[in-house]
N, C-alpha and C. Protein backbone atom coordinates (compact mmCIF):
# COMPACT_ATOMS: atom_id res chain seq x y z
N UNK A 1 -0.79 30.35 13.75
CA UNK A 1 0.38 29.77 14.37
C UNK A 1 -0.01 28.42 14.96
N UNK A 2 0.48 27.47 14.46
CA UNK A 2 0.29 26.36 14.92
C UNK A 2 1.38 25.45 16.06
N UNK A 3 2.37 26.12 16.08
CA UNK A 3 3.34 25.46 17.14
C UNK A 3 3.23 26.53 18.58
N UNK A 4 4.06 25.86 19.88
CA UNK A 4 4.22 26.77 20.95
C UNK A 4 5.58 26.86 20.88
N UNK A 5 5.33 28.41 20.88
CA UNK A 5 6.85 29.23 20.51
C UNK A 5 7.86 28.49 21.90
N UNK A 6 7.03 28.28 23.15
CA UNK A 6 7.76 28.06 24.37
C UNK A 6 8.09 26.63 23.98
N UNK A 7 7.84 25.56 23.29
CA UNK A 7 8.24 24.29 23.14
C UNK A 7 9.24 23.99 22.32
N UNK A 8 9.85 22.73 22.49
CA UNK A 8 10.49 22.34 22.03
C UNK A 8 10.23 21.12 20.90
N UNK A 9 10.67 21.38 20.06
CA UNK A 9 10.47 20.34 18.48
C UNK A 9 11.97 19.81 17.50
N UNK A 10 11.34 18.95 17.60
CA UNK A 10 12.81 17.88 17.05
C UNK A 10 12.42 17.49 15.54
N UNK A 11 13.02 17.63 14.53
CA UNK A 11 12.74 17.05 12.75
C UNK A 11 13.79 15.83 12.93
N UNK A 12 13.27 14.81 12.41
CA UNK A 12 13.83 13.74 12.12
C UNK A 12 14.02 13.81 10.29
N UNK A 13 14.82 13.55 9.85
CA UNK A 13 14.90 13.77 8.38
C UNK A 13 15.66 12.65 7.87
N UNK A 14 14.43 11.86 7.31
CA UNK A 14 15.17 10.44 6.49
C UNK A 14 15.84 10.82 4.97
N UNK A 15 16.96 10.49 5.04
CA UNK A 15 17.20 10.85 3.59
C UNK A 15 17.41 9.74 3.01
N UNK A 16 18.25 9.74 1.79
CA UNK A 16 18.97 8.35 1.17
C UNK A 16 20.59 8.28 1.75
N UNK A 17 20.75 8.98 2.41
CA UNK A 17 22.09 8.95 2.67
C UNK A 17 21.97 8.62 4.45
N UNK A 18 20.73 8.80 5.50
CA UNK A 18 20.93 8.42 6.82
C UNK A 18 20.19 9.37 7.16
N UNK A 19 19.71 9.63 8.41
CA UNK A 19 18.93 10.16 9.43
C UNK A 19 19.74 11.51 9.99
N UNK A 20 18.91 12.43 9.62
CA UNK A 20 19.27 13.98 10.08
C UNK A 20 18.51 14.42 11.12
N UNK A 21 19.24 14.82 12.40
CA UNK A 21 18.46 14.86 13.30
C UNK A 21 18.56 16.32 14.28
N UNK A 22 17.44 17.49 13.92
CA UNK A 22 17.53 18.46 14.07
C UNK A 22 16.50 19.21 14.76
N UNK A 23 17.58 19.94 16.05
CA UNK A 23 16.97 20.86 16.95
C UNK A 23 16.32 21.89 16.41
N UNK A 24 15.02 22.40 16.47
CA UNK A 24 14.41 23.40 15.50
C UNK A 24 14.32 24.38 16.39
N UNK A 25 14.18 25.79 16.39
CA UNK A 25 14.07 26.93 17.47
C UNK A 25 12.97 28.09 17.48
N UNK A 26 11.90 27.73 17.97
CA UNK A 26 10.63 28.31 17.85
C UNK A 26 10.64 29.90 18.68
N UNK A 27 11.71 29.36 19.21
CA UNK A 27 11.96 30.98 20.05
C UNK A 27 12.47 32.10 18.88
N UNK A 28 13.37 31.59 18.36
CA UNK A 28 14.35 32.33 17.64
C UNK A 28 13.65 32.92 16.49
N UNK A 29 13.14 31.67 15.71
CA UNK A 29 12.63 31.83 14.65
C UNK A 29 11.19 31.25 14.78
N UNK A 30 9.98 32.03 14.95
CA UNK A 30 8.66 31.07 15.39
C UNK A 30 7.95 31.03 13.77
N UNK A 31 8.18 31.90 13.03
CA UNK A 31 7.59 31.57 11.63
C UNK A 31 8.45 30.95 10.73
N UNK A 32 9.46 31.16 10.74
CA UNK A 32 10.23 29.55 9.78
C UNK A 32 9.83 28.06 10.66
N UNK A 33 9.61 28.68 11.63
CA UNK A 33 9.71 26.55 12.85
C UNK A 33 7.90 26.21 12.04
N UNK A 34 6.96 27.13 12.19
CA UNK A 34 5.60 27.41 11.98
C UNK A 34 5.28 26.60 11.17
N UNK A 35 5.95 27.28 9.85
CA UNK A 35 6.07 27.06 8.87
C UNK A 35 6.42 25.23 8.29
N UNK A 36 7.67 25.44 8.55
CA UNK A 36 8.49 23.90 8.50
C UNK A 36 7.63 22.72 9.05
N UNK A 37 7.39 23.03 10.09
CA UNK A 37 6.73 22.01 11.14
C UNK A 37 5.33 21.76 10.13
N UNK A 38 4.78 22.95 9.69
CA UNK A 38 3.50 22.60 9.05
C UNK A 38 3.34 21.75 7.89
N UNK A 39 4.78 22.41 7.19
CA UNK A 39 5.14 21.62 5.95
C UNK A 39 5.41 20.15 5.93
N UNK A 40 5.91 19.78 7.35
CA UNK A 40 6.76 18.51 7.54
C UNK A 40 5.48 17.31 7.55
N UNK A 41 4.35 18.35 8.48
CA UNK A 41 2.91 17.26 9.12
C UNK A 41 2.43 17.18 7.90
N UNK A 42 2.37 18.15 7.00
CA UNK A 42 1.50 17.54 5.13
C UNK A 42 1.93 17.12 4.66
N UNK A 43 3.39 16.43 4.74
CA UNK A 43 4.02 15.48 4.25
C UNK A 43 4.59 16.40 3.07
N UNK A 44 4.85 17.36 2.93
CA UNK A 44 5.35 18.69 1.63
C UNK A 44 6.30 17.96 1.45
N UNK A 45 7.50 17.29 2.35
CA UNK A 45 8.68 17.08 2.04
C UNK A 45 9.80 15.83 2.03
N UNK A 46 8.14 15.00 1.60
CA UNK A 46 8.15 13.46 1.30
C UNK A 46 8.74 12.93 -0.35
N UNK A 47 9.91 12.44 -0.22
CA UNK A 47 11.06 11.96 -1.57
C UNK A 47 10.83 13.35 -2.33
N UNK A 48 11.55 14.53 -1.61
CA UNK A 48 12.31 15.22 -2.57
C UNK A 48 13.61 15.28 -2.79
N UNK A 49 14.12 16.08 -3.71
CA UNK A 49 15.96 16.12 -3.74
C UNK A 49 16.21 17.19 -3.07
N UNK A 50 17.88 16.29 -2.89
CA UNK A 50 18.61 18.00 -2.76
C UNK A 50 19.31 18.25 -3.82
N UNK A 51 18.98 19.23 -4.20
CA UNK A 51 18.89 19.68 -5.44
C UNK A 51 20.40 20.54 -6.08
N UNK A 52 20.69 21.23 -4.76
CA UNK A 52 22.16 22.01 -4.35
C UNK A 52 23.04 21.45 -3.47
N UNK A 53 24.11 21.14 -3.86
CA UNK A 53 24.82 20.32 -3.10
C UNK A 53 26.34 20.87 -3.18
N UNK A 54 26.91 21.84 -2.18
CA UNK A 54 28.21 22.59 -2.50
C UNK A 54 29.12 21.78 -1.79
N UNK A 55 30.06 21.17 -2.09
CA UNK A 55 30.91 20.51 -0.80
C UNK A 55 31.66 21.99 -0.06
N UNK A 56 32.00 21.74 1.60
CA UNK A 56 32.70 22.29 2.20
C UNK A 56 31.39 23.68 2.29
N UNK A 57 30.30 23.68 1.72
CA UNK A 57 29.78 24.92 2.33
C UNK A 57 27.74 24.28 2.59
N UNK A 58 27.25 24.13 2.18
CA UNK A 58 25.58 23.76 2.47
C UNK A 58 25.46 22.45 1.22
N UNK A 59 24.35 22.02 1.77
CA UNK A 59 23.15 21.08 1.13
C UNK A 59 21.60 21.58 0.94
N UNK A 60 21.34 21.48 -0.02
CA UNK A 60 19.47 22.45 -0.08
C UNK A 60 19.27 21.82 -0.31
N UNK A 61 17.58 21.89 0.06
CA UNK A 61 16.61 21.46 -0.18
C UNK A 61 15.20 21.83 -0.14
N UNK A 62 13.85 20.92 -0.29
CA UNK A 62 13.14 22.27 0.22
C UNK A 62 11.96 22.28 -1.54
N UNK A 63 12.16 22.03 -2.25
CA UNK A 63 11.81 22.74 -3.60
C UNK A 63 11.32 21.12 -4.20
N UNK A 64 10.34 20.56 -4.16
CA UNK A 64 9.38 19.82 -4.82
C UNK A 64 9.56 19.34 -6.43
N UNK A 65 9.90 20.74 -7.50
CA UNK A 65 10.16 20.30 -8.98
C UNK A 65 12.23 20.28 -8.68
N UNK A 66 12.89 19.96 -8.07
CA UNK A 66 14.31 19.83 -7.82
C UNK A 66 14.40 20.97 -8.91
N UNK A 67 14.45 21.92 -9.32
CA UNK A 67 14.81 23.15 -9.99
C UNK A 67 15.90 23.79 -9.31
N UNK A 68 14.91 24.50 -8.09
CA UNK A 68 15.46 25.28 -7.37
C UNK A 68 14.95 26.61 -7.97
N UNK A 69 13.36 26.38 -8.44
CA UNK A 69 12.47 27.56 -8.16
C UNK A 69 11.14 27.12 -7.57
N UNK A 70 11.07 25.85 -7.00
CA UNK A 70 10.00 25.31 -6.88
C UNK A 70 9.59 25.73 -5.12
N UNK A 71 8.18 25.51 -4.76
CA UNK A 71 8.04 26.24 -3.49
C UNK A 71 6.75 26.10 -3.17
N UNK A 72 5.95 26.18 -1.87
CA UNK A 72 4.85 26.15 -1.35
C UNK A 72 3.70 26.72 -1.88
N UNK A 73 4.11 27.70 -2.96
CA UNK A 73 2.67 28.77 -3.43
C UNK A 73 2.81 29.82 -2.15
N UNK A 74 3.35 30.27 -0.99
CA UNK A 74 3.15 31.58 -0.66
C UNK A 74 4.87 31.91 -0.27
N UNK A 75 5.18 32.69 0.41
CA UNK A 75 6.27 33.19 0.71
C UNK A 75 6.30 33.71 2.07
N UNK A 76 6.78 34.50 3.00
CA UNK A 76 6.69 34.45 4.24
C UNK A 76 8.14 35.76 4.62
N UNK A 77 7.74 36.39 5.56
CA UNK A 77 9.00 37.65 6.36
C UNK A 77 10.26 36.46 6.52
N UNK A 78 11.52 36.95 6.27
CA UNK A 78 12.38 36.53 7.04
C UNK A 78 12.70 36.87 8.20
N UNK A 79 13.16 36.04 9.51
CA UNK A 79 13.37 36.46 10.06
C UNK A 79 14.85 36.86 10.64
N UNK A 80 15.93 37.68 11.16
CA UNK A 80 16.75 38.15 11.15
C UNK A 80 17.36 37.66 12.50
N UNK A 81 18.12 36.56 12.63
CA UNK A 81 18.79 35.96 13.90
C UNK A 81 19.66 36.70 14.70
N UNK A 82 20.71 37.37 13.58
CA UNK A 82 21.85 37.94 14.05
C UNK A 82 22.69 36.38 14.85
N UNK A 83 22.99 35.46 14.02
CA UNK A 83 23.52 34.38 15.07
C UNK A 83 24.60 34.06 13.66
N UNK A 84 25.59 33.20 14.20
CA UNK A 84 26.64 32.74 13.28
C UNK A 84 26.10 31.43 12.92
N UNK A 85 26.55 31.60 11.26
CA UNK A 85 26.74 30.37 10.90
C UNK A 85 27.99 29.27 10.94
N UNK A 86 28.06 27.92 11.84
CA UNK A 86 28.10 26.98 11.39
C UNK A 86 28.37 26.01 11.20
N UNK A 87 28.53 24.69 11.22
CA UNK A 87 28.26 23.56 10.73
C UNK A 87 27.24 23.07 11.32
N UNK A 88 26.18 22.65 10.47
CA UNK A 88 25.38 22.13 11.30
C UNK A 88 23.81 23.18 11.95
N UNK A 89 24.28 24.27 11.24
CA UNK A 89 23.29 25.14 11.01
C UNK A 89 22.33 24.88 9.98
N UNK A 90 21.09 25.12 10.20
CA UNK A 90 19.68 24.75 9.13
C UNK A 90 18.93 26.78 9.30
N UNK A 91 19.12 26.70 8.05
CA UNK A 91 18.40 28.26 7.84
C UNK A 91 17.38 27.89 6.76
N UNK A 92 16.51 28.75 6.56
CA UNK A 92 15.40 28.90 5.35
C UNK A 92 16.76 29.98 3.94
N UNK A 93 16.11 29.32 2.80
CA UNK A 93 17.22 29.52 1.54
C UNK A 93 16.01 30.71 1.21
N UNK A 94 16.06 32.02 0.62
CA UNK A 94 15.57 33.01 -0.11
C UNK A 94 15.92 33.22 -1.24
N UNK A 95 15.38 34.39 -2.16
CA UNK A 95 15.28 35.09 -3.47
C UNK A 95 16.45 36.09 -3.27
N UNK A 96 16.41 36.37 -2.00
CA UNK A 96 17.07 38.06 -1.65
C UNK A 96 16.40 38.99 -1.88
N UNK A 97 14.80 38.54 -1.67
CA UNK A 97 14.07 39.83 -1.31
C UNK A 97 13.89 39.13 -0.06
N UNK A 98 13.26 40.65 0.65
CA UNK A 98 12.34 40.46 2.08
C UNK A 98 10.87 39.89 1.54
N UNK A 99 10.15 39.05 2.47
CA UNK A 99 9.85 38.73 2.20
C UNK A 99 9.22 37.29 1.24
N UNK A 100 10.53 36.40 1.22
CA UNK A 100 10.85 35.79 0.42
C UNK A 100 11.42 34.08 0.28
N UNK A 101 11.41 33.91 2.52
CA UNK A 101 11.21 32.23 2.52
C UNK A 101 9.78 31.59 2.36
N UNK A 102 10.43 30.49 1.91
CA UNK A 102 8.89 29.65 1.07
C UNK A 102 9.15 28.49 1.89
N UNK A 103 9.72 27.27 1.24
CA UNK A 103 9.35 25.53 1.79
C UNK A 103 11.36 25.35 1.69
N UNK A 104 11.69 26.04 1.02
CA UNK A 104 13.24 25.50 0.43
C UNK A 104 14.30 25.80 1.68
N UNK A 105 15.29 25.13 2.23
CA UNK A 105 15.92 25.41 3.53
C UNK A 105 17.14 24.73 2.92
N UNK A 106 18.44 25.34 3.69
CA UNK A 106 20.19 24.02 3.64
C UNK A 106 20.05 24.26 4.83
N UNK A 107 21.18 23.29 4.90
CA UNK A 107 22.10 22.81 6.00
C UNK A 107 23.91 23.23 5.88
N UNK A 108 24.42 23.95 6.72
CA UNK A 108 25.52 24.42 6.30
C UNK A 108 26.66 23.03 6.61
N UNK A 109 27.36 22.94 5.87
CA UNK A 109 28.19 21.53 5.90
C UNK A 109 29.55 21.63 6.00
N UNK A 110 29.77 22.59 5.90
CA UNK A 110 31.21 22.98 6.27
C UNK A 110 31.46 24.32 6.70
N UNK A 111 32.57 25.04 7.07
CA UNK A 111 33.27 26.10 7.15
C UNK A 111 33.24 27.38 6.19
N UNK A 112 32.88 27.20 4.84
CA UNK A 112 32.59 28.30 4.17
C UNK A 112 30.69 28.56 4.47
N UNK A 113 30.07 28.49 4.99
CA UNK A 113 29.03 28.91 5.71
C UNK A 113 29.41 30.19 6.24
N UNK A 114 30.16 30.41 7.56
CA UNK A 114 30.80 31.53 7.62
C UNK A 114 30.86 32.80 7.13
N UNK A 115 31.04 32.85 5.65
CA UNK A 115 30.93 33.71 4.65
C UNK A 115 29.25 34.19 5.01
N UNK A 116 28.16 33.71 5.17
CA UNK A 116 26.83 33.93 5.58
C UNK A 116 26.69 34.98 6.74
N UNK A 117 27.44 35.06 7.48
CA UNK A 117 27.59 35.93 8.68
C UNK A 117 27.34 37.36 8.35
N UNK A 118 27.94 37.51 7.10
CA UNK A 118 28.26 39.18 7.12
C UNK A 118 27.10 39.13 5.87
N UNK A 119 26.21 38.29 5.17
CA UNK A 119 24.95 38.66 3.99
C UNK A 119 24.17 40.03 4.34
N UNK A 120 24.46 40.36 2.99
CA UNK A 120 23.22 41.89 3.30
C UNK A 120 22.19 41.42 3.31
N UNK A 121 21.65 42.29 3.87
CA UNK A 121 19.62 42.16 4.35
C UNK A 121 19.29 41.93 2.72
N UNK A 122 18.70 40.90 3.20
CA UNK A 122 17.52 40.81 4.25
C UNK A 122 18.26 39.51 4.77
N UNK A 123 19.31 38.60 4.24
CA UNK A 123 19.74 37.85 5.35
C UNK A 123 19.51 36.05 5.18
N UNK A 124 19.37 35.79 6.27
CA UNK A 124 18.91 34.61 6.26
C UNK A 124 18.05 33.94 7.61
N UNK A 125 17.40 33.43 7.53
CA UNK A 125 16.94 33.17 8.85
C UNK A 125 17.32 31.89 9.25
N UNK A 126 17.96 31.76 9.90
CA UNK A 126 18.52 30.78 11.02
C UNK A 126 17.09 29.93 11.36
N UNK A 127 16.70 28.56 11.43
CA UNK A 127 15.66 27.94 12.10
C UNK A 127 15.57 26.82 13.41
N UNK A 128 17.01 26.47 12.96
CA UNK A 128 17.51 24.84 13.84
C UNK A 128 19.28 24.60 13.89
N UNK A 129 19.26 23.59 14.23
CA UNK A 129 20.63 23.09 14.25
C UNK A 129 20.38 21.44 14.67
N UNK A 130 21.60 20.99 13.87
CA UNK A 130 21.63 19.56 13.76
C UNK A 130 22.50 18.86 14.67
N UNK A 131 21.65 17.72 15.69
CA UNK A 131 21.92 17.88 16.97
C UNK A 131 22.71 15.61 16.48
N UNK A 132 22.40 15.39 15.57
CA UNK A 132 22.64 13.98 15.24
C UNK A 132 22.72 14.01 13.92
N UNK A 133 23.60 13.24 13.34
CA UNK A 133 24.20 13.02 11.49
C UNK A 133 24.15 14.32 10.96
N UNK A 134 25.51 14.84 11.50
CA UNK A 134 26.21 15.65 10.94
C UNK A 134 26.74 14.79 9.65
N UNK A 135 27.36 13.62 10.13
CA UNK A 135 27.92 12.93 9.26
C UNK A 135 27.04 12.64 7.94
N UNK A 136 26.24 12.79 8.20
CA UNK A 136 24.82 12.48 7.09
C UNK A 136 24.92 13.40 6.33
N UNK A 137 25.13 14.67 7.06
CA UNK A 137 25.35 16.26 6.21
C UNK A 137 26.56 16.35 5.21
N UNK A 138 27.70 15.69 5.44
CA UNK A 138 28.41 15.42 5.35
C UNK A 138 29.07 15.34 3.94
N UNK A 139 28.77 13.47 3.76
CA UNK A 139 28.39 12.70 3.11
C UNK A 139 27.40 12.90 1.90
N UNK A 140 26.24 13.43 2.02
CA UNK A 140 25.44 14.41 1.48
C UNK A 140 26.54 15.66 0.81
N UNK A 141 26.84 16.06 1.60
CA UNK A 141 27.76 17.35 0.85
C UNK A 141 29.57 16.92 -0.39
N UNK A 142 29.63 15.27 0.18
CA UNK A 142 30.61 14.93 -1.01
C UNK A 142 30.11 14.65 -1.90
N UNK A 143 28.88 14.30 -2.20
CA UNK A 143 27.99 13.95 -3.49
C UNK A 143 29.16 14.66 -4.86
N UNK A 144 29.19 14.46 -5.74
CA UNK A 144 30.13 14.48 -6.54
C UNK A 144 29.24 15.06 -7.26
N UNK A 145 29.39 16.52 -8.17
CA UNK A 145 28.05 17.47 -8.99
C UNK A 145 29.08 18.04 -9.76
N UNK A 146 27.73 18.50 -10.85
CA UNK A 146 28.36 19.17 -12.23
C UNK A 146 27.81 20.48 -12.39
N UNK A 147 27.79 21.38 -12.94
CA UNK A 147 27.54 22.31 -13.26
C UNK A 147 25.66 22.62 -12.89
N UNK A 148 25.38 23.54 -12.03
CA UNK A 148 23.91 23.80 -11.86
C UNK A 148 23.17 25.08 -12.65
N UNK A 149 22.10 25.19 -12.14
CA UNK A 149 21.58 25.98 -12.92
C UNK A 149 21.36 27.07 -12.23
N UNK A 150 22.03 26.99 -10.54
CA UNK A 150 23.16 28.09 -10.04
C UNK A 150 24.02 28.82 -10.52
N UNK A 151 24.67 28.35 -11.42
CA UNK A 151 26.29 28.79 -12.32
C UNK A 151 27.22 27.95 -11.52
N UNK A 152 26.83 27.10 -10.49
CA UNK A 152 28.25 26.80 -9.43
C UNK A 152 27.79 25.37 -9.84
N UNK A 153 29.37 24.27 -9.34
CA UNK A 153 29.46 23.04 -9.35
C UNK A 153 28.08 22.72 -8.07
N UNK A 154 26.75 22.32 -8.40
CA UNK A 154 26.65 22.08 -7.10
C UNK A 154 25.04 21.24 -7.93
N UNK A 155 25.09 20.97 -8.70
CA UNK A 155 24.13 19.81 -9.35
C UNK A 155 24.39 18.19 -9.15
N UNK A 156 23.93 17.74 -8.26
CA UNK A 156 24.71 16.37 -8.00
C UNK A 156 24.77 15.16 -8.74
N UNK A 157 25.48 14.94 -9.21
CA UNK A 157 25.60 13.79 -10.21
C UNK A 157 24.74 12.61 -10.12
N UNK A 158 24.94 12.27 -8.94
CA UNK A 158 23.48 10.97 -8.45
C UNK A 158 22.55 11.46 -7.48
N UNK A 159 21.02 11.38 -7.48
CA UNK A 159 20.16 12.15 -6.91
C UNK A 159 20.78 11.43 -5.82
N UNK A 160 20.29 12.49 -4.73
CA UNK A 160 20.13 11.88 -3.26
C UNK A 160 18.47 12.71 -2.53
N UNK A 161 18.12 12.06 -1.97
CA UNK A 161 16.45 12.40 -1.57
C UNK A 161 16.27 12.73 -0.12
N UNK A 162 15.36 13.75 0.41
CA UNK A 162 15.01 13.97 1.88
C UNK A 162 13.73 12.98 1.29
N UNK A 163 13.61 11.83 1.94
CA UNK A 163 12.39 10.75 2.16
C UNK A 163 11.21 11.28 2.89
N UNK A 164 11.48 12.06 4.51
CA UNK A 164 10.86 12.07 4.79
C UNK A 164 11.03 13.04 6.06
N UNK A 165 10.01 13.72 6.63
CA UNK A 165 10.25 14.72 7.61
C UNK A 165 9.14 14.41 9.29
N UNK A 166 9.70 13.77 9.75
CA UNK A 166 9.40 13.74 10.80
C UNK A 166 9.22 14.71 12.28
N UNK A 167 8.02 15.23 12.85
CA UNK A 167 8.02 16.25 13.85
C UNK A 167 7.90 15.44 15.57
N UNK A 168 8.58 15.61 15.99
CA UNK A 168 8.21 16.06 17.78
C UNK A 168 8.07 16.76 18.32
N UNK A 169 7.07 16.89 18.89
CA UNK A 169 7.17 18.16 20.19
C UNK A 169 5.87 18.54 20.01
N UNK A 170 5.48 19.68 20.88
CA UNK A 170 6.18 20.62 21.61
C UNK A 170 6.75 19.68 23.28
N UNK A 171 7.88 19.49 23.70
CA UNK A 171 7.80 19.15 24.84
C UNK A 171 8.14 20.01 25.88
C-alpha cells in the first residue's frame, strides 16, 4: 500500500478536450485509490484514449491498446461502495467477475449512470468524484461514435486522449 488511507489525493487529468479534476477516496476505496495513484506516478496513463464514449451515460478509459481489453498485467478485489451513481462519479470498469479491476476506469456523464445503482455483484467500485470539468466530461461524452466493439454506439469517431495523470496528496 502505497497511499495514506487517512489522506487526501487530488488527479489532475489532462485530456485533449480540458482538465479533469478529481477528488479520489482512499477511505472508501483504498485499493482502487492504491492502485490508480500508482498507475498515475508510472506514468501508465500518459496519451491514452477513451476508447468508450456513451453520450448521456460514462466516458472510459484506462486500457493502453484502446481495445477495451487492454490492462496492467494483474487484476485486483473490487471493492463494494454501496454509494449512488452520479454525474461526475469515477469508478474502476470490470469483466464482471470478482476479482477483476485492472488500470481501465469511466466517468459517469450523465443521468443514465443511475441504472449502475442496482448492478449485480460483484458491482462496481466507486473511487473518486469530479470536483472541476465536469464540463470536460461532458464534451468528452458528445464525441460523436459509431458502432464499438461493445455492440453499442460508443466508438468515437475522432480520438480524444487522457494526456496525462497528475497526483496530489496525501494532505
Amino acid at each position: 500500500m502505497q497511499i495514506n488511507r487517512n489522506g487526501r489525493y487530488t488527479a489532475y487529468l489532462s485530456t485533449s478536450k480540458g482538465e479533469i479534476v478529481i477528488a479520489l477516496e482512499p477511505k472508501q476505496a483504498p485499493l482502487a485509490v492504491n492502485n490508480f495513484v500508482f498507475l498515475a506516478r508510472h506514468r501508465f496513463f500518459d496519451h491514452i484514449p477513451f476508447w468508450r464514449i456513451i453520450k448521456g451515460f460514462m466516458i472510459q478509459t484506462g486500457d493502453p491498446t484502446g481495445s477495451g481489453t487492454g490492462g496492467p498485467g494483474y487484476s485486483f478485489k473490487i471493492e463494494s461502495s454501496g454509494r449512488n451513481f452520479l454525474p461526475g462519479t469515477v469508478a474502476m470498469a470490470n469483466t464482471g467477475q470478482p476479482n477483476s479491476n485492472g488500470s481501465q476506469f469511466f466517468i459517469c456523464e450523465g443521468s443514465s449512470c443511475a441504472n449502475l445503482d442496482s448492478a449485480p455483484p460483484p458491482g462496481y467500485t466507486i473511487f473518486g468524484h469530479v470536483v472541476k470539468g465536469l464540463a470536460v466530461v461532458k464534451a468528452i461524452g458528445s464525441v460523436p461514435t459509431h458502432l464499438g466493439n461493445d455492440g453499442s454506439m460508443s466508438a468515437p469517431d475522432s480520438p480524444v486522449y487522457l494526456n496525462s495523470v497528475r497526483i496530489t496528496g496525501p494532505a
